[in-house]
Protein backbone atom coordinates (compact mmCIF):
# COMPACT_ATOMS: atom_id res chain seq x y z
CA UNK A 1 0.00 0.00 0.00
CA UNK A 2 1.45 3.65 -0.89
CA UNK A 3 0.34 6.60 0.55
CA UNK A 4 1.18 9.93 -0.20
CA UNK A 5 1.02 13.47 1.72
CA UNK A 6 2.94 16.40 0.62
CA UNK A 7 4.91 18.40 2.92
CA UNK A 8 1.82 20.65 3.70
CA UNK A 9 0.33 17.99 5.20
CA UNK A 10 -2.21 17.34 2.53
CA UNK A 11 -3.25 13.75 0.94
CA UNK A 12 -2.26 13.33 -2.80
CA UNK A 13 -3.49 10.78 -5.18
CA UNK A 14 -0.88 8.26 -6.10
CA UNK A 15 0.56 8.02 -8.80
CA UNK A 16 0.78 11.79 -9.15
CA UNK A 17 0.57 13.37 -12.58
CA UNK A 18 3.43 14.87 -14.08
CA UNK A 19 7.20 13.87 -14.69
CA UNK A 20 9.22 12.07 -11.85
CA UNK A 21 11.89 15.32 -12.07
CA UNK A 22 8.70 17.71 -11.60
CA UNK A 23 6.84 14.90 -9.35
CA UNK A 24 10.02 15.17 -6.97
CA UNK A 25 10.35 18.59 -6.75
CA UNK A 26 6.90 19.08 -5.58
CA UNK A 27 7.67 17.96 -2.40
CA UNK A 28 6.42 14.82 -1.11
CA UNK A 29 6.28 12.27 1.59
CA UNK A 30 5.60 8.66 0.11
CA UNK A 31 4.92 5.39 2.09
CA UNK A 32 4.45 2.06 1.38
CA UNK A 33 3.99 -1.04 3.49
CA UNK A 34 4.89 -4.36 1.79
CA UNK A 35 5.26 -2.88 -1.41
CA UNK A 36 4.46 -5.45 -4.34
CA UNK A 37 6.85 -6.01 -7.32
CA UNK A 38 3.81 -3.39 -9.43
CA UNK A 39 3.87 -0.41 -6.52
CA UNK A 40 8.14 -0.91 -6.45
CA UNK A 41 8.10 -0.23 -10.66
CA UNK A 42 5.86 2.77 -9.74
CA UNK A 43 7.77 4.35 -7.42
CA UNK A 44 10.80 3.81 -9.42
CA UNK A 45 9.12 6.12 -12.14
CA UNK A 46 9.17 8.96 -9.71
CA UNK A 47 11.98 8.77 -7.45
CA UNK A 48 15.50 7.32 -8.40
CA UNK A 49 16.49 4.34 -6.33
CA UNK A 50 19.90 3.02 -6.38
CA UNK A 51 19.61 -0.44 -6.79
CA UNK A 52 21.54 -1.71 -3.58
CA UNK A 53 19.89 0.45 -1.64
CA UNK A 54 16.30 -0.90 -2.69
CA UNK A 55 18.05 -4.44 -2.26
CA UNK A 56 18.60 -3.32 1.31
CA UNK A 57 15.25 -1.92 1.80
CA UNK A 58 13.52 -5.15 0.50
CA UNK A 59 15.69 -7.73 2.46
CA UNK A 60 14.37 -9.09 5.42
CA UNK A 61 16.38 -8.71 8.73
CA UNK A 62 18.75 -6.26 7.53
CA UNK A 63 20.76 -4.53 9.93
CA UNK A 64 20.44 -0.31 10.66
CA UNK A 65 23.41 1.37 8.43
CA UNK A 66 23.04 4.46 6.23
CA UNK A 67 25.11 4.88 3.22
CA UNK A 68 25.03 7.64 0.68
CA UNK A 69 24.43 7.36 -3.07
CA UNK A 70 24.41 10.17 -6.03
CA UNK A 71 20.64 9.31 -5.98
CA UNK A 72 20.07 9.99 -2.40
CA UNK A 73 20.73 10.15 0.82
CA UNK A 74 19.53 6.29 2.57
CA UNK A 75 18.87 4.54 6.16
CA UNK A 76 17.81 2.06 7.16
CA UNK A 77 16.60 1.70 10.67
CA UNK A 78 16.00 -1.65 12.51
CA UNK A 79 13.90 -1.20 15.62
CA UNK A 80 11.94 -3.25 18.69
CA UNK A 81 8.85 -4.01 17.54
CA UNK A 82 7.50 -5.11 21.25
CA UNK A 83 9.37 -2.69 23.29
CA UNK A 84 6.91 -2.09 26.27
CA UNK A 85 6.41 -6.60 26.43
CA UNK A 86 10.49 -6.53 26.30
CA UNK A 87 9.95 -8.78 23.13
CA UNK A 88 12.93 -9.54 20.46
CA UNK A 89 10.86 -9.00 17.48
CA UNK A 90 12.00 -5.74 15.13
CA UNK A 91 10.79 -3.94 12.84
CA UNK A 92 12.46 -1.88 10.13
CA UNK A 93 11.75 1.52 7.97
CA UNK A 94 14.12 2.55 5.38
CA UNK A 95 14.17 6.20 4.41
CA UNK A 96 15.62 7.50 0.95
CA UNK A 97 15.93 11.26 1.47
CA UNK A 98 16.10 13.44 -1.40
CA UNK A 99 16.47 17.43 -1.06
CA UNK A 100 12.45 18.12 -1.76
CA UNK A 101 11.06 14.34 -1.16
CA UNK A 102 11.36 11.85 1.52
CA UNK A 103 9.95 7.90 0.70
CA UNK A 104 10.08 5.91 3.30
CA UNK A 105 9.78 1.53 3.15
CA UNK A 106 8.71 -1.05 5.49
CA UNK A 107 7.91 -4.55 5.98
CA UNK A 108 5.27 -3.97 8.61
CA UNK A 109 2.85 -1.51 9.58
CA UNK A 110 4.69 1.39 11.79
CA UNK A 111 2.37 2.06 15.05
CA UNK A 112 3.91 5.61 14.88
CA UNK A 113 3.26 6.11 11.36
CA UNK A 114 -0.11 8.08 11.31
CA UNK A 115 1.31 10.45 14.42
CA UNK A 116 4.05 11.26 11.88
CA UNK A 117 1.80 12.09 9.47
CA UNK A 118 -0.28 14.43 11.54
CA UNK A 119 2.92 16.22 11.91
CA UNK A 120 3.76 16.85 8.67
CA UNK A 121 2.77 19.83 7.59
CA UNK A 122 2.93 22.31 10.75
CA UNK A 123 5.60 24.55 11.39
CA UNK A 124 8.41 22.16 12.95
CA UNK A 125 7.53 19.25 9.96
CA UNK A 126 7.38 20.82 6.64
CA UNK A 127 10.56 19.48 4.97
CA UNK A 128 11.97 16.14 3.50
CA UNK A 129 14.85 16.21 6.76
CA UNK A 130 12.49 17.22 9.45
CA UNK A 131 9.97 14.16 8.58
CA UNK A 132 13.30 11.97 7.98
CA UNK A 133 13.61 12.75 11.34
CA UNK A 134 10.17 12.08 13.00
CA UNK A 135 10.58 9.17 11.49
CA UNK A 136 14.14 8.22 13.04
CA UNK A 137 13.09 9.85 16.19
CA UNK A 138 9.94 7.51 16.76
CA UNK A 139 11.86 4.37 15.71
CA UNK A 140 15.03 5.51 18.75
CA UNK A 141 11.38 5.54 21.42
CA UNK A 142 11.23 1.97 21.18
CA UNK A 143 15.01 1.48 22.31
CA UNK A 144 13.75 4.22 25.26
CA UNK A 145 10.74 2.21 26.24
CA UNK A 146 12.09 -0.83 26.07
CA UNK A 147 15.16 0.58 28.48
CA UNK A 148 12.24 1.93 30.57
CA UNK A 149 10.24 -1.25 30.88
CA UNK A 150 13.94 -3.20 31.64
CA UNK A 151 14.58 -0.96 34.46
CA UNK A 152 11.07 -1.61 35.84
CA UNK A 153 11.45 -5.15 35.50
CA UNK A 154 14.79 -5.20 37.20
CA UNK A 155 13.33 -3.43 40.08
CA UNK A 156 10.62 -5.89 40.19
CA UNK A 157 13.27 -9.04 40.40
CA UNK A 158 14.97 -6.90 43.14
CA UNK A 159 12.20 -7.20 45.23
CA UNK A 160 11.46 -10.98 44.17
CA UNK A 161 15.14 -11.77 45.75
CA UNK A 162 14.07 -10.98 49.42
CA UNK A 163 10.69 -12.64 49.23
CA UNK A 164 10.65 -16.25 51.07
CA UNK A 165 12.71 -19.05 50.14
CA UNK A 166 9.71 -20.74 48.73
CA UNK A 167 7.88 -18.11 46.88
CA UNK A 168 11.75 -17.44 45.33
CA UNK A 169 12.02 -20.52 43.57
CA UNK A 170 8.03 -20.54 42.32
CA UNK A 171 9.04 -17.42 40.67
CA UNK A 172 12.22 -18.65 38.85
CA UNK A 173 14.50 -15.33 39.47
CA UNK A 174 17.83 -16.70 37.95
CA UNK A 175 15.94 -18.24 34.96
CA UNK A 176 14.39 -15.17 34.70
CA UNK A 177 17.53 -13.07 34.73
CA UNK A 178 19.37 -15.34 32.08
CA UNK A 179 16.58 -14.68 30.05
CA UNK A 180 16.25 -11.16 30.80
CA UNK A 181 20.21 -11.18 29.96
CA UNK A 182 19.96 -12.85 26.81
CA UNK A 183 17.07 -10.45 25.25
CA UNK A 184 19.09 -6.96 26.53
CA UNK A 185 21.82 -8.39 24.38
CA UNK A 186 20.08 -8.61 21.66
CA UNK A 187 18.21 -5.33 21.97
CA UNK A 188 21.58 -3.61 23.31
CA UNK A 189 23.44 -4.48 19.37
CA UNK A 190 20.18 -3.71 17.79
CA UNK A 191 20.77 -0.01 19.56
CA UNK A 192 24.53 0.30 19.07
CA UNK A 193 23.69 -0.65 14.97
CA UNK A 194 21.10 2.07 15.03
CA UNK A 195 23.28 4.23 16.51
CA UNK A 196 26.04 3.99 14.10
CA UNK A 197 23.71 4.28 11.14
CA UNK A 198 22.05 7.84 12.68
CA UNK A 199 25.80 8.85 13.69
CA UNK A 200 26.73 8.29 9.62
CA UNK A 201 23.25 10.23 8.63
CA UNK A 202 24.27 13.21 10.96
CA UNK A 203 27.92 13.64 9.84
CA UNK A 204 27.38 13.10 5.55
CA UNK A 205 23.78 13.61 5.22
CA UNK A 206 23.04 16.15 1.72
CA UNK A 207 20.75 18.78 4.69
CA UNK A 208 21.24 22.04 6.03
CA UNK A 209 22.78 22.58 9.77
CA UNK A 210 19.97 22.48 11.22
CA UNK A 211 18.32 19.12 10.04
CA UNK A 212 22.03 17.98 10.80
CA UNK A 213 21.80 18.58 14.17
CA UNK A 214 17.98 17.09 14.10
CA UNK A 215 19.82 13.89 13.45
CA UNK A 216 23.00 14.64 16.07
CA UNK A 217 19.94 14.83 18.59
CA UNK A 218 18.73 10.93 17.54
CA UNK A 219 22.27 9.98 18.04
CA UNK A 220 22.20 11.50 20.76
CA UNK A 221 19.10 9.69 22.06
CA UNK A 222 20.54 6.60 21.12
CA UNK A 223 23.80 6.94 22.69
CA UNK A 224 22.20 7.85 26.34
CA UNK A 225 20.14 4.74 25.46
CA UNK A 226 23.05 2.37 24.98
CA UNK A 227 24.23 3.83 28.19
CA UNK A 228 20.74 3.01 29.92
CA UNK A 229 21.46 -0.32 28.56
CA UNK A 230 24.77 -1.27 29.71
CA UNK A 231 23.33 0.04 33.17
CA UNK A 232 20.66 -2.25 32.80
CA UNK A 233 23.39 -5.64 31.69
CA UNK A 234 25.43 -4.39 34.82
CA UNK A 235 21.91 -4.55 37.45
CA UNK A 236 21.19 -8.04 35.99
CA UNK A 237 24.72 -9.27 36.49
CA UNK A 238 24.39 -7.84 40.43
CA UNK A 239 21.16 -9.22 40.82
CA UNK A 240 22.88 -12.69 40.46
CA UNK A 241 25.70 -11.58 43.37
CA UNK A 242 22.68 -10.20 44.98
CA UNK A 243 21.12 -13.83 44.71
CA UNK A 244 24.29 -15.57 45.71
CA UNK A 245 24.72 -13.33 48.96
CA UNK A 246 20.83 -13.96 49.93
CA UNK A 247 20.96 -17.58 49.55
CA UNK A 248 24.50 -17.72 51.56
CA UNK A 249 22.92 -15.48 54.16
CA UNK A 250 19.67 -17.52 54.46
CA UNK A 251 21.77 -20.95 54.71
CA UNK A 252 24.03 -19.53 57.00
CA UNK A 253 20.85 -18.64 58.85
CA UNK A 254 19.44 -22.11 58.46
CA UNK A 255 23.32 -23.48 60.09
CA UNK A 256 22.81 -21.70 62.73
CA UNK A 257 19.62 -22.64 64.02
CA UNK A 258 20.68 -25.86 63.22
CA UNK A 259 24.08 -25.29 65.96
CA UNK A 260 21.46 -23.69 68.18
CA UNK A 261 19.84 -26.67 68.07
CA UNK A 262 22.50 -29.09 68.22
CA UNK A 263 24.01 -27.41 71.29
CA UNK A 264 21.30 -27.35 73.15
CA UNK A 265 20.86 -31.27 72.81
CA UNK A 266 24.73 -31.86 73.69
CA UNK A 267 23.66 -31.36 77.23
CA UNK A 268 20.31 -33.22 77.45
CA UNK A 269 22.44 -36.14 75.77
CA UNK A 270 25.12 -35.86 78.30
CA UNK A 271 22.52 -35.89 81.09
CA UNK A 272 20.54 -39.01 79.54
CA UNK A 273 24.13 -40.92 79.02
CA UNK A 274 24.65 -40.22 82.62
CA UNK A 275 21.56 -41.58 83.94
CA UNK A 276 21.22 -44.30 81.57
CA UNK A 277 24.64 -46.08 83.15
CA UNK A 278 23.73 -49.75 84.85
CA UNK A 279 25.71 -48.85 88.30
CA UNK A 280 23.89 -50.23 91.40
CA UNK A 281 24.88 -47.17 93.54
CA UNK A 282 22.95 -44.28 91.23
CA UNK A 283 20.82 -43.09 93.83
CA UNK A 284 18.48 -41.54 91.44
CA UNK A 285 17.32 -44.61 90.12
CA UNK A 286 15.53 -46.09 93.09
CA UNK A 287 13.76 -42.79 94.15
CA UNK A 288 10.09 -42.30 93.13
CA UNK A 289 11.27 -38.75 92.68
CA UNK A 290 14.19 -39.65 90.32
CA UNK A 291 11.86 -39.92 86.50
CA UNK A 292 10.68 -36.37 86.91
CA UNK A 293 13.83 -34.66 88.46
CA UNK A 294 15.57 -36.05 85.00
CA UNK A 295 12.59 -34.41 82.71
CA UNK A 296 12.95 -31.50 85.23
CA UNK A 297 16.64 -31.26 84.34
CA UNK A 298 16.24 -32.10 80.53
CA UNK A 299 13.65 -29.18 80.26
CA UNK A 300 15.33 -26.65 82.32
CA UNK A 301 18.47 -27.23 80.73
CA UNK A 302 16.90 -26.76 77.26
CA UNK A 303 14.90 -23.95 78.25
CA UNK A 304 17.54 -21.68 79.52
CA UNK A 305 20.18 -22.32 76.36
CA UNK A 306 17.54 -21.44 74.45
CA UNK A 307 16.89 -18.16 76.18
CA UNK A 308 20.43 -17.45 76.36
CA UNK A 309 20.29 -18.33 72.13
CA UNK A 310 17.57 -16.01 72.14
CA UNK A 311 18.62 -13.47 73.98
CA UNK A 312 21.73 -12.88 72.36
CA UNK A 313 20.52 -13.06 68.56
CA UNK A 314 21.75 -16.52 67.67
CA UNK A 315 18.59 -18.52 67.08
């Protein structure tokens, strides 16, 4: 599908009338979603392609880069298409920029693509480099939300670490943190290939100074969001010390009342190895008084260790 809005902001009927020089020069902002073989021939009658670069546009999976041809200026910009759901499926537009004309490609439909277009046309979006850059700009949010939703999520597993032993391993934290590992790497060289394509566009883009630095400020964007990202690899990789220390704090925890335990038993077994010897002359063992003065020991002894335990923090 190919849709076309000049850089007024108004709809056009495509294809326009006229030649592709005079088309061109008119000033437009062309579209398409999964262009067929037919709407590819009629955009080549109106705006000059280099052929690699169409290759590029066309290919699935292609990585970000920009590269410049004597036809045009192109990028291609590979972004998260599940940012806020931290998924690893992308999306990609590919821009040709010309010096009155912008087209723009993709495989799937953009959810940014009709606030773009309500932008064209106003005072900040009314040429070929400032919607080059709405575009661009949009495409760098998903890297933001997806660094936003990572830092929530991060927070989330911080709290998971000091919830109950049991309730810890329900949730799966360390599973959970490889994964969450594995998909920020993925998302983190997505970003830094972005980046390098919008740091190209910005230095050798055909645009004035100021559309120049419209494109320094995506780089820009991007590079603070590779930094949120690294951030974000470093948090997971101490949420795994983090893990570590817990679990060594609640087993050392565990040993302990286990020692509590055990000492206050070494006692009561002393007492009942005692008492449990076959001499004749134990005078305990023919009093009628003798069963409950043992129990009597056994549960006094045991009573004030484990106040003493108590007392002082250890159990």
């Amino acid at each position: 599908m190919i849709r076309a809005t000049t850089l007024q902001g108004e709809e056009v009927v495509w294809p326009p009338a006229g030649t592709a020089a005079a088309t061109a020069q008119q000033g437009l902002w062309v579209h398409t979603t999964q262009p067929s073989t037919q709407e590819i021939a009629e955009l080549e009658t109106v705006f000059a392609m280099n052929e690699m670069a169409l290759e590029d546009a066309l290919e699935p999976g292609h990585a970000s880069r920009y590269e410049k041809y004597p036809e045009s200026d192109f990028i291609t910009f590979r972004m998260l298409a599940r940012p806020e759901e931290l998924g690893e499926e992308t999306m990609r537009v590919s821009v040709f920029l010309y010096p009155e004309a912008v087209l723009s490609l993709s495989r799937q439909d953009l959810p940014y693509l009709d606030r773009v277009r309500e932008m064209v046309g106003r005072e900040t979006v009314d040429t070929s480099a400032e919607v080059a850059f709405e575009l661009l700009d949009h495409a760098a949010d998903t890297f933001a939300q997806f660094a936003t939703a990572l830092e929530a999520r991060i927070d989330e597993m911080e709290q998971k670490m000091f919830e109950p032993r049991r309730q810890n391993r329900k949730s799966g934290v360390v599973q959970r943190v490889f994964d969450l590992k594995q998909t920020l790497s993925h998302a983190r060289l997505l970003c830094l290939e972005a980046q390098d394509a919008v740091t190209a566009l910005a230095r050798h883009a055909s645009a004035s100074e100021e559309d120049l630095l419209r494109f320094r400020d995506v780089q820009t964007t991007m590079r603070r969001i590779a930094g949120r990202l690294d951030t974000g690899r470093d948090n997971l990789t101490n949420l795994l010390s983090i893990h570590s220390s817990v679990e060594s704090q609640r087993m050392n925890e565990v040993m302990r009342t286990l020692a509590a335990v055990s000492t206050i038993f070494l006692p009561l077994t002393f007492l009942a190895g005692v008492w449990g010897m076959n001499f004749e002359q134990m005078p305990e063992l023919r009093e009628p008084w003798g069963y409950a003065m043992a129990w009597g020991s056994f549960v006094l002894v045991a009573g004030v260790l484990a106040w003493i335990f108590k007392r002082r923090g250890w159990w």
